[in-house]
PDB file of N, CA and C in Angstrom:
ATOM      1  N   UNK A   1       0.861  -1.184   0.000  1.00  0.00           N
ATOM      2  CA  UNK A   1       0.000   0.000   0.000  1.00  0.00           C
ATOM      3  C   UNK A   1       0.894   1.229   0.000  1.00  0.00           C
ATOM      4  N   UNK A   2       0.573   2.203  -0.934  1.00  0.00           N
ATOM      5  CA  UNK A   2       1.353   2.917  -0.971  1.00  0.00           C
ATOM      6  C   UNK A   2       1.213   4.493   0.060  1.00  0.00           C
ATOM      7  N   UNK A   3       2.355   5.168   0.525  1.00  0.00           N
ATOM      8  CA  UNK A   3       2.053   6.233   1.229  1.00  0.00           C
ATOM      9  C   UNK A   3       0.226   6.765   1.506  1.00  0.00           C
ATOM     10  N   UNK A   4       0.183   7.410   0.052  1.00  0.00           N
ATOM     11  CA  UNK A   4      -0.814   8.114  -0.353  1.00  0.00           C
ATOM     12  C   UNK A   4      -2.204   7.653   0.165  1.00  0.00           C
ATOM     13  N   UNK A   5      -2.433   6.733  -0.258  1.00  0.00           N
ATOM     14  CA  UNK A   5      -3.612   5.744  -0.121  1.00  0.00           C
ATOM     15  C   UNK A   5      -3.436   5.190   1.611  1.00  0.00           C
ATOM     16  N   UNK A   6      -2.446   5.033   2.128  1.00  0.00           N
ATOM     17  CA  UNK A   6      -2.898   4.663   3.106  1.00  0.00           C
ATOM     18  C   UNK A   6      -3.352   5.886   4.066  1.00  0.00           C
ATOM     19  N   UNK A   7      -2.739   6.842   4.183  1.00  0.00           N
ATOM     20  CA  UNK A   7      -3.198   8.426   4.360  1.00  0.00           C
ATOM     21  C   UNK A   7      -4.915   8.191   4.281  1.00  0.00           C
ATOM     22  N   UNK A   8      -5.641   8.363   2.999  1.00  0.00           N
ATOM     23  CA  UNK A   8      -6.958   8.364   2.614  1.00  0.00           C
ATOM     24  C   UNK A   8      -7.103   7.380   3.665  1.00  0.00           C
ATOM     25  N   UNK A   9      -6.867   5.738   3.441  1.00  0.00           N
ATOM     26  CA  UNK A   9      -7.179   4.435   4.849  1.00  0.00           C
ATOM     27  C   UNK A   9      -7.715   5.223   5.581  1.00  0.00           C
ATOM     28  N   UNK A  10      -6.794   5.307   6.164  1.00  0.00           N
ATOM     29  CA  UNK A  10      -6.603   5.818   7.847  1.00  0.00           C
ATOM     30  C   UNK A  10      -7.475   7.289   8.179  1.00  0.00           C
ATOM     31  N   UNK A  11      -7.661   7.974   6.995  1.00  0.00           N
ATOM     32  CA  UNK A  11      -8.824   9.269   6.898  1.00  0.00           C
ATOM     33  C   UNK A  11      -9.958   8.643   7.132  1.00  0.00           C
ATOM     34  N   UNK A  12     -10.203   7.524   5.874  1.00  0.00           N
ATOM     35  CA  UNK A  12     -11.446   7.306   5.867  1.00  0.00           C
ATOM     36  C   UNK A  12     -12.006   6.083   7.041  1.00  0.00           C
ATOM     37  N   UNK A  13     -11.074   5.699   7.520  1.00  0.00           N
ATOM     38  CA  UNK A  13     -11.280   4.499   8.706  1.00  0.00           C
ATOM     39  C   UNK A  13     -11.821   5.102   9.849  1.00  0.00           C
ATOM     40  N   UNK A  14     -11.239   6.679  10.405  1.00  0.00           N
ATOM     41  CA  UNK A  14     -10.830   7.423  11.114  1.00  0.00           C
ATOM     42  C   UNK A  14     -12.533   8.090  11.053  1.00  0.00           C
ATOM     43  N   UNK A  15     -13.011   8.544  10.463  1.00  0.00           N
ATOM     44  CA  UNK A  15     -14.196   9.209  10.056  1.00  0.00           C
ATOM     45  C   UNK A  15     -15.797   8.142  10.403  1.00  0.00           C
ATOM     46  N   UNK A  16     -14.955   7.040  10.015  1.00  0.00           N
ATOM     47  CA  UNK A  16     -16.275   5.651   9.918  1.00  0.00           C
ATOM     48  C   UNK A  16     -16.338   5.416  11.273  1.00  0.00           C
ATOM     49  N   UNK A  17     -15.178   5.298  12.513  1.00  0.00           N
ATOM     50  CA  UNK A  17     -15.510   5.368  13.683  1.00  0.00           C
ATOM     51  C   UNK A  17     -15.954   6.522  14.506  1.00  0.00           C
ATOM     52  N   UNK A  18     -15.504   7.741  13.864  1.00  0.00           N
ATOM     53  CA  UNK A  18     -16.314   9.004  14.496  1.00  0.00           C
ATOM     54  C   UNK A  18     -17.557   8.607  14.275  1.00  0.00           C
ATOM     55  N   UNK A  19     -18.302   8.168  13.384  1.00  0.00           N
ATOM     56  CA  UNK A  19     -19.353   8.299  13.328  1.00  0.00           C
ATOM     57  C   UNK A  19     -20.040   6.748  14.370  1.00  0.00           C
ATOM     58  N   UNK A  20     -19.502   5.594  14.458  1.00  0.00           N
ATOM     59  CA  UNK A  20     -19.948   4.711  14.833  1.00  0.00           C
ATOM     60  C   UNK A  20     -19.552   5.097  16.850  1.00  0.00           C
ATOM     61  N   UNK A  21     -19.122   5.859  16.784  1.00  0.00           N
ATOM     62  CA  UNK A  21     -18.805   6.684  18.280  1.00  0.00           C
ATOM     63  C   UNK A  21     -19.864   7.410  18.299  1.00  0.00           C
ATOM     64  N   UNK A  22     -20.452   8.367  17.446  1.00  0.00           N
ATOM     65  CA  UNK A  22     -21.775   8.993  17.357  1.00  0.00           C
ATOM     66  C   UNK A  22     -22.826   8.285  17.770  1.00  0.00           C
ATOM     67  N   UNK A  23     -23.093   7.056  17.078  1.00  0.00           N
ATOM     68  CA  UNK A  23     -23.950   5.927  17.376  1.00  0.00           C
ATOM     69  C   UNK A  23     -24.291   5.652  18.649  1.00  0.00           C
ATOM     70  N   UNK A  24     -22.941   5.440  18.981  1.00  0.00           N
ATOM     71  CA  UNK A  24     -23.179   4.589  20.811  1.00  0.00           C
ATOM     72  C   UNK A  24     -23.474   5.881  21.588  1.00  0.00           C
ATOM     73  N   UNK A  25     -23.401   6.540  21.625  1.00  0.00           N
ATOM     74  CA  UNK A  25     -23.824   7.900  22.369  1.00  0.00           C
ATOM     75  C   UNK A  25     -24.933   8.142  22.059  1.00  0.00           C
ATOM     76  N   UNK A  26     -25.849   7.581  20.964  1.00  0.00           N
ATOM     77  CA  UNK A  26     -27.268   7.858  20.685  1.00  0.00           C
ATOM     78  C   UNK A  26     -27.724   7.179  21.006  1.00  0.00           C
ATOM     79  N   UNK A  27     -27.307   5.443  21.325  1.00  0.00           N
ATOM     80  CA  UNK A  27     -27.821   4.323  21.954  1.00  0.00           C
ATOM     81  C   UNK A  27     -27.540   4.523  23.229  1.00  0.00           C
ATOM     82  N   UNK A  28     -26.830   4.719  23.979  1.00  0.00           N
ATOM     83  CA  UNK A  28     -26.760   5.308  25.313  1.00  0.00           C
ATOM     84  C   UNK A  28     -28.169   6.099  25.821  1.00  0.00           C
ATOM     85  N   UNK A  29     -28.505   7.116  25.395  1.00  0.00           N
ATOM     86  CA  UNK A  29     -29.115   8.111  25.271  1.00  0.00           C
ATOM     87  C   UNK A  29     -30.644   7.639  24.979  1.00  0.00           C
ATOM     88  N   UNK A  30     -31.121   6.713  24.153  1.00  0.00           N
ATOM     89  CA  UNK A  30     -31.918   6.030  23.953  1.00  0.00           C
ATOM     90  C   UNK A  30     -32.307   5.076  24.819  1.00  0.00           C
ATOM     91  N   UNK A  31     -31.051   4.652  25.850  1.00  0.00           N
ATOM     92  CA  UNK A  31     -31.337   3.386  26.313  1.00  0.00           C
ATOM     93  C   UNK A  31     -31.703   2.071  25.561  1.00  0.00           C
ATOM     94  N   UNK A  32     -30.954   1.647  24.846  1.00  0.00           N
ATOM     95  CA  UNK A  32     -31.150   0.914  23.714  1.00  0.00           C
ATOM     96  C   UNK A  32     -30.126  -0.747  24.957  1.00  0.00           C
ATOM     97  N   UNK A  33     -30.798  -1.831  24.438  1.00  0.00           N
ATOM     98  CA  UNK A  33     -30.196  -2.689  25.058  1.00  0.00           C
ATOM     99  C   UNK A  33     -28.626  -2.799  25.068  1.00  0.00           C
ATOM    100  N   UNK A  34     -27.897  -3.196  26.056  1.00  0.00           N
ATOM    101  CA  UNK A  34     -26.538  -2.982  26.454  1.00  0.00           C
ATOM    102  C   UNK A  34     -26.088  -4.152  25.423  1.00  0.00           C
ATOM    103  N   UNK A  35     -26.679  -5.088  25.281  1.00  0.00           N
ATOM    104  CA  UNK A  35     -26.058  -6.361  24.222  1.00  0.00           C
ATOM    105  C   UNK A  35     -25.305  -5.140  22.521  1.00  0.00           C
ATOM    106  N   UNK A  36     -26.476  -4.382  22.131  1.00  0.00           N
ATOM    107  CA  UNK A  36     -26.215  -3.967  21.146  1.00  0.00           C
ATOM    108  C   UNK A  36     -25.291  -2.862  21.599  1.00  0.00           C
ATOM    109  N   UNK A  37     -25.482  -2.063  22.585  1.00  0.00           N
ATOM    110  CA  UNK A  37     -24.022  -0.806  23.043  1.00  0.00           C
ATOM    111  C   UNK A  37     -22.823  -1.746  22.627  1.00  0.00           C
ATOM    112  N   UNK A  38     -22.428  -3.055  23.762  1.00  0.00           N
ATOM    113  CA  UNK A  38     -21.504  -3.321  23.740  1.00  0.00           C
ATOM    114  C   UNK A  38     -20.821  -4.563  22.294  1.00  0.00           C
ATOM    115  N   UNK A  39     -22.051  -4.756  21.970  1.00  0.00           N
ATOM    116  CA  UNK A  39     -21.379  -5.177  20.038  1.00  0.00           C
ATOM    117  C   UNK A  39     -20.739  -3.663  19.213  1.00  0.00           C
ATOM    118  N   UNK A  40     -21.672  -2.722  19.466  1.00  0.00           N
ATOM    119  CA  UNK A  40     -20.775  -1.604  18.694  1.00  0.00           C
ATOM    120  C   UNK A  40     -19.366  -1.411  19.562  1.00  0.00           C
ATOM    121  N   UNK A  41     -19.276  -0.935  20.275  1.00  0.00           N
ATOM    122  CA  UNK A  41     -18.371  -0.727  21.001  1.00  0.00           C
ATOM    123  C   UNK A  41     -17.039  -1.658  20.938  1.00  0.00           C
ATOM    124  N   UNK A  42     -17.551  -3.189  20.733  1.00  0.00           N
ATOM    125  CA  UNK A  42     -16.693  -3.881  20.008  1.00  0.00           C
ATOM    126  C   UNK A  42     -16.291  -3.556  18.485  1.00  0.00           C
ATOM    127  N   UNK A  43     -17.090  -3.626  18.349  1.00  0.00           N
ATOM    128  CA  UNK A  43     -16.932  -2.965  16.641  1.00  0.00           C
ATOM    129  C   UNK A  43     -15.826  -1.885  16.176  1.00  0.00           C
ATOM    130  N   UNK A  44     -15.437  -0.579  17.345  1.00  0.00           N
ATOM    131  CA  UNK A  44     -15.009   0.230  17.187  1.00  0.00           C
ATOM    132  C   UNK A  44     -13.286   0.062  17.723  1.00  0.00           C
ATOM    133  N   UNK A  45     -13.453  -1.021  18.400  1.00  0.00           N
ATOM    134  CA  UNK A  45     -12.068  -1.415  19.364  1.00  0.00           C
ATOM    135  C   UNK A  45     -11.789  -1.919  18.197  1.00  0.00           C
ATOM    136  N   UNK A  46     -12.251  -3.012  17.630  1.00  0.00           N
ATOM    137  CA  UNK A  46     -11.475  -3.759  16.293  1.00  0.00           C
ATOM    138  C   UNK A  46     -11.261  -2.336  15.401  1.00  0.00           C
ATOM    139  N   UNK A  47     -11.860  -1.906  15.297  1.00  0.00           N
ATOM    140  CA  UNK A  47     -11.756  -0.693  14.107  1.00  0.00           C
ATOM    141  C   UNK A  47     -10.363   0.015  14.371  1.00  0.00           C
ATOM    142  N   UNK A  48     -10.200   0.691  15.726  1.00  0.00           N
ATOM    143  CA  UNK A  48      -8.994   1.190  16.075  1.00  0.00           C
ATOM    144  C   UNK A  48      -8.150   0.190  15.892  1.00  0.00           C
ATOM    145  N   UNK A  49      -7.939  -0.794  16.081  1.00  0.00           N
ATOM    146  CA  UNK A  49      -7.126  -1.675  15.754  1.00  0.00           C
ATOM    147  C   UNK A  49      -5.743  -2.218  14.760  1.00  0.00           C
ATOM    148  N   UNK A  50      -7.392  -2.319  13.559  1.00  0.00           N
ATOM    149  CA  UNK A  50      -7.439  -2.136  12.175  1.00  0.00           C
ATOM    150  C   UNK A  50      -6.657  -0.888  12.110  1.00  0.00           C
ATOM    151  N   UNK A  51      -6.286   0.522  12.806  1.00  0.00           N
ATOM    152  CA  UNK A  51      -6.346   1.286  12.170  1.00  0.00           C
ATOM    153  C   UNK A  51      -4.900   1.583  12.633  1.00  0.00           C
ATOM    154  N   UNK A  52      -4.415   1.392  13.889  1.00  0.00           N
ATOM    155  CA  UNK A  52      -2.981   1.187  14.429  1.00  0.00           C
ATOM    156  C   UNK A  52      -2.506   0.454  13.770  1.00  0.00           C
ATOM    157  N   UNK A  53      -2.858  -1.395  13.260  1.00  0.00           N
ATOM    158  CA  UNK A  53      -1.586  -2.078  11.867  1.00  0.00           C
ATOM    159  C   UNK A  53      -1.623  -1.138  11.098  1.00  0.00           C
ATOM    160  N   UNK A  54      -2.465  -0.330  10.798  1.00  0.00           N
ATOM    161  CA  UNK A  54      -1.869   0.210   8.938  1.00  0.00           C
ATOM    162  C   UNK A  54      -0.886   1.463   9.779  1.00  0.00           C
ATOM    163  N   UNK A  55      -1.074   2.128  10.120  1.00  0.00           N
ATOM    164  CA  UNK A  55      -0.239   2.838  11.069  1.00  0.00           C
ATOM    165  C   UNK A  55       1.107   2.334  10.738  1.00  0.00           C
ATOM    166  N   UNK A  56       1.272   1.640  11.911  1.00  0.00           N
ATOM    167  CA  UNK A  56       2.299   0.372  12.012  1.00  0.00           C
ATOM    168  C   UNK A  56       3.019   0.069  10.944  1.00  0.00           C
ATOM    169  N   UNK A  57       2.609  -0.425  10.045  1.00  0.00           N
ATOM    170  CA  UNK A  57       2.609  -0.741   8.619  1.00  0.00           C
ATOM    171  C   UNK A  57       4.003   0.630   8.129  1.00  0.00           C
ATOM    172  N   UNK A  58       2.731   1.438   7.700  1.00  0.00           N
ATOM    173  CA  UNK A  58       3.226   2.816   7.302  1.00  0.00           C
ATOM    174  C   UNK A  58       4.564   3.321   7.440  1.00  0.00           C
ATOM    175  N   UNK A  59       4.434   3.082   8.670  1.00  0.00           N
ATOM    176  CA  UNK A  59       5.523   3.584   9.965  1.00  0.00           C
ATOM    177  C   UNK A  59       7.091   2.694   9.290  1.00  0.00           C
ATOM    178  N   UNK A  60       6.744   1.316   9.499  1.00  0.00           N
ATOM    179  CA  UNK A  60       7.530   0.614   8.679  1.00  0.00           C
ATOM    180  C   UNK A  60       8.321   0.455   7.333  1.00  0.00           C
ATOM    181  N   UNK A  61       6.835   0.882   6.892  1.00  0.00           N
ATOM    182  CA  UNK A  61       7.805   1.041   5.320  1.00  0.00           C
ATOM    183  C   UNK A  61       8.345   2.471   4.958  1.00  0.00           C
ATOM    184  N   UNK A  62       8.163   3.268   5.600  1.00  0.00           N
ATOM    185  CA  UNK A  62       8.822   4.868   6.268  1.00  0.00           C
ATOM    186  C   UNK A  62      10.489   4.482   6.215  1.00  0.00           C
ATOM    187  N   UNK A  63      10.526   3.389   7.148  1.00  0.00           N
ATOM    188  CA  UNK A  63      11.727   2.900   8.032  1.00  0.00           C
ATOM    189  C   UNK A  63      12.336   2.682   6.832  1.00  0.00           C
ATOM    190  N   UNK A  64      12.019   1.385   5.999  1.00  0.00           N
ATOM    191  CA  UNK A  64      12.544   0.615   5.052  1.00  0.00           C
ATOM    192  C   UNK A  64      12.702   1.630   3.956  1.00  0.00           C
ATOM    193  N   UNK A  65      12.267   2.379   3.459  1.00  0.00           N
ATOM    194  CA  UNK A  65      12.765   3.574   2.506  1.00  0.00           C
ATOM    195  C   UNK A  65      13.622   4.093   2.855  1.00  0.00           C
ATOM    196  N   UNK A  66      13.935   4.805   4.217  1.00  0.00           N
ATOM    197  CA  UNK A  66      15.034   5.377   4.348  1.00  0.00           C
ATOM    198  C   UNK A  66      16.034   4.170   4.369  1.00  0.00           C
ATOM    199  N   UNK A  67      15.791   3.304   4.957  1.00  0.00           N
ATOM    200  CA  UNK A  67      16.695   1.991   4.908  1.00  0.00           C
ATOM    201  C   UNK A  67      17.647   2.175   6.330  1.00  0.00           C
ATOM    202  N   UNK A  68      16.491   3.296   7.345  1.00  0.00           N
ATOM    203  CA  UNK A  68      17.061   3.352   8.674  1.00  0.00           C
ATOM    204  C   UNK A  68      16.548   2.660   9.355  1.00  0.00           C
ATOM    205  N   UNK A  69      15.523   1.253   8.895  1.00  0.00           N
ATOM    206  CA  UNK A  69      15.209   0.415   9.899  1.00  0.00           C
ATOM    207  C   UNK A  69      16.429  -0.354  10.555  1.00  0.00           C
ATOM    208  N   UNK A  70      16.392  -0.567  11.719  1.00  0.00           N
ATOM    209  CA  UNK A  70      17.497  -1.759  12.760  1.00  0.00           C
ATOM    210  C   UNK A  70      16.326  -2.272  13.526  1.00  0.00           C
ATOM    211  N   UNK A  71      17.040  -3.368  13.315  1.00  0.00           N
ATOM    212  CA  UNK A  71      16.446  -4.503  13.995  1.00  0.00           C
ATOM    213  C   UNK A  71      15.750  -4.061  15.369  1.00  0.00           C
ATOM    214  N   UNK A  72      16.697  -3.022  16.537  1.00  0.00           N
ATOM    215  CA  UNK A  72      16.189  -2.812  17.873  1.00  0.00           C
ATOM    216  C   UNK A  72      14.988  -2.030  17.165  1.00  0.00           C
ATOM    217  N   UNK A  73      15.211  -0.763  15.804  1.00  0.00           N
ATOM    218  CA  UNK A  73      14.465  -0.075  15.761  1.00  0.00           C
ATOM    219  C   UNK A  73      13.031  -1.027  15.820  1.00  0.00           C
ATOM    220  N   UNK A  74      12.977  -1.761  15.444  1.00  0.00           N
ATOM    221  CA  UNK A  74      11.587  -1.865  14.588  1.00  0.00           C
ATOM    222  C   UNK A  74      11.477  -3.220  16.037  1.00  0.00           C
ATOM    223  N   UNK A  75      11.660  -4.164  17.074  1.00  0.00           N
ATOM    224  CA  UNK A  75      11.477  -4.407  18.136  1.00  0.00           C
ATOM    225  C   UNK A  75      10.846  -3.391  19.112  1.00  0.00           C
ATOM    226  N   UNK A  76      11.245  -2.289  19.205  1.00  0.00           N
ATOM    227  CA  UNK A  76      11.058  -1.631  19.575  1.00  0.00           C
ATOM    228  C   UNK A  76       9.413  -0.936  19.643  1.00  0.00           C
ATOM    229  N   UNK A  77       9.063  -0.803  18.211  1.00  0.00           N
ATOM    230  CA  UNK A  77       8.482  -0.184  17.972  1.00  0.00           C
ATOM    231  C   UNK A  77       7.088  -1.012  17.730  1.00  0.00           C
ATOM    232  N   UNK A  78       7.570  -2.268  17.489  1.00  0.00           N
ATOM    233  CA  UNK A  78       6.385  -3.621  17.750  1.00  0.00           C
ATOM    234  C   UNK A  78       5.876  -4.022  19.670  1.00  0.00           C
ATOM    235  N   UNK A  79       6.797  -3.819  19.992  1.00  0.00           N
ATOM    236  CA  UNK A  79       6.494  -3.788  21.129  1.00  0.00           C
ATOM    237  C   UNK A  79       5.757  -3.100  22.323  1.00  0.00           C
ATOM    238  N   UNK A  80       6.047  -1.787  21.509  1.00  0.00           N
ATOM    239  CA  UNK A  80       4.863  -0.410  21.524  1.00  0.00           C
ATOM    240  C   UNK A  80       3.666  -1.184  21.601  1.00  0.00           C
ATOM    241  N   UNK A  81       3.879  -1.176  20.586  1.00  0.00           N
ATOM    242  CA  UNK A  81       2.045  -1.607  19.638  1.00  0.00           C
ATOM    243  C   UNK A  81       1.584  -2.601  20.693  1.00  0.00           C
ATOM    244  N   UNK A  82       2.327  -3.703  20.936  1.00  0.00           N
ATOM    245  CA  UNK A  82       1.648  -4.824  22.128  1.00  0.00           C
ATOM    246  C   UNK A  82       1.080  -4.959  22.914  1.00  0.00           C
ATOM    247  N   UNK A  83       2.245  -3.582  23.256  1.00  0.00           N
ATOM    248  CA  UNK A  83       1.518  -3.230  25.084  1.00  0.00           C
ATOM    249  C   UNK A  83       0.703  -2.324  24.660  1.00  0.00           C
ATOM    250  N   UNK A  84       0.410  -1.585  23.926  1.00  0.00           N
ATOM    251  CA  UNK A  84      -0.942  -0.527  23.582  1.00  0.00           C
ATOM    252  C   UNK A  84      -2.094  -1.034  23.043  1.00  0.00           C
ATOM    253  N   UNK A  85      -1.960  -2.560  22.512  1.00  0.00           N
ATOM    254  CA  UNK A  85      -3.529  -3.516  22.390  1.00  0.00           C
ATOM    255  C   UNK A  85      -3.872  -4.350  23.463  1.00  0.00           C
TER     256      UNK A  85
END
Protein backbone atom coordinates (compact mmCIF):
# COMPACT_ATOMS: atom_id res chain seq x y z
CA UNK A 1 0.00 0.00 0.00
CA UNK A 2 1.35 2.92 -0.97
CA UNK A 3 2.05 6.23 1.23
CA UNK A 4 -0.81 8.11 -0.35
CA UNK A 5 -3.61 5.74 -0.12
CA UNK A 6 -2.90 4.66 3.11
CA UNK A 7 -3.20 8.43 4.36
CA UNK A 8 -6.96 8.36 2.61
CA UNK A 9 -7.18 4.44 4.85
CA UNK A 10 -6.60 5.82 7.85
CA UNK A 11 -8.82 9.27 6.90
CA UNK A 12 -11.45 7.31 5.87
CA UNK A 13 -11.28 4.50 8.71
CA UNK A 14 -10.83 7.42 11.11
CA UNK A 15 -14.20 9.21 10.06
CA UNK A 16 -16.27 5.65 9.92
CA UNK A 17 -15.51 5.37 13.68
CA UNK A 18 -16.31 9.00 14.50
CA UNK A 19 -19.35 8.30 13.33
CA UNK A 20 -19.95 4.71 14.83
CA UNK A 21 -18.80 6.68 18.28
CA UNK A 22 -21.77 8.99 17.36
CA UNK A 23 -23.95 5.93 17.38
CA UNK A 24 -23.18 4.59 20.81
CA UNK A 25 -23.82 7.90 22.37
CA UNK A 26 -27.27 7.86 20.69
CA UNK A 27 -27.82 4.32 21.95
CA UNK A 28 -26.76 5.31 25.31
CA UNK A 29 -29.12 8.11 25.27
CA UNK A 30 -31.92 6.03 23.95
CA UNK A 31 -31.34 3.39 26.31
CA UNK A 32 -31.15 0.91 23.71
CA UNK A 33 -30.20 -2.69 25.06
CA UNK A 34 -26.54 -2.98 26.45
CA UNK A 35 -26.06 -6.36 24.22
CA UNK A 36 -26.21 -3.97 21.15
CA UNK A 37 -24.02 -0.81 23.04
CA UNK A 38 -21.50 -3.32 23.74
CA UNK A 39 -21.38 -5.18 20.04
CA UNK A 40 -20.78 -1.60 18.69
CA UNK A 41 -18.37 -0.73 21.00
CA UNK A 42 -16.69 -3.88 20.01
CA UNK A 43 -16.93 -2.97 16.64
CA UNK A 44 -15.01 0.23 17.19
CA UNK A 45 -12.07 -1.42 19.36
CA UNK A 46 -11.48 -3.76 16.29
CA UNK A 47 -11.76 -0.69 14.11
CA UNK A 48 -8.99 1.19 16.07
CA UNK A 49 -7.13 -1.68 15.75
CA UNK A 50 -7.44 -2.14 12.17
CA UNK A 51 -6.35 1.29 12.17
CA UNK A 52 -2.98 1.19 14.43
CA UNK A 53 -1.59 -2.08 11.87
CA UNK A 54 -1.87 0.21 8.94
CA UNK A 55 -0.24 2.84 11.07
CA UNK A 56 2.30 0.37 12.01
CA UNK A 57 2.61 -0.74 8.62
CA UNK A 58 3.23 2.82 7.30
CA UNK A 59 5.52 3.58 9.96
CA UNK A 60 7.53 0.61 8.68
CA UNK A 61 7.80 1.04 5.32
CA UNK A 62 8.82 4.87 6.27
CA UNK A 63 11.73 2.90 8.03
CA UNK A 64 12.54 0.61 5.05
CA UNK A 65 12.76 3.57 2.51
CA UNK A 66 15.03 5.38 4.35
CA UNK A 67 16.70 1.99 4.91
CA UNK A 68 17.06 3.35 8.67
CA UNK A 69 15.21 0.42 9.90
CA UNK A 70 17.50 -1.76 12.76
CA UNK A 71 16.45 -4.50 14.00
CA UNK A 72 16.19 -2.81 17.87
CA UNK A 73 14.47 -0.08 15.76
CA UNK A 74 11.59 -1.86 14.59
CA UNK A 75 11.48 -4.41 18.14
CA UNK A 76 11.06 -1.63 19.58
CA UNK A 77 8.48 -0.18 17.97
CA UNK A 78 6.38 -3.62 17.75
CA UNK A 79 6.49 -3.79 21.13
CA UNK A 80 4.86 -0.41 21.52
CA UNK A 81 2.04 -1.61 19.64
CA UNK A 82 1.65 -4.82 22.13
CA UNK A 83 1.52 -3.23 25.08
CA UNK A 84 -0.94 -0.53 23.58
CA UNK A 85 -3.53 -3.52 22.39
Amino acid sequence: MNMRRSSRTINARIHRLSGQLEAIELMIQKKRDCTDILHQISAVRAGLENVAVIVLQKELQKMGAHRSIQTDDMDALLKSFIKST
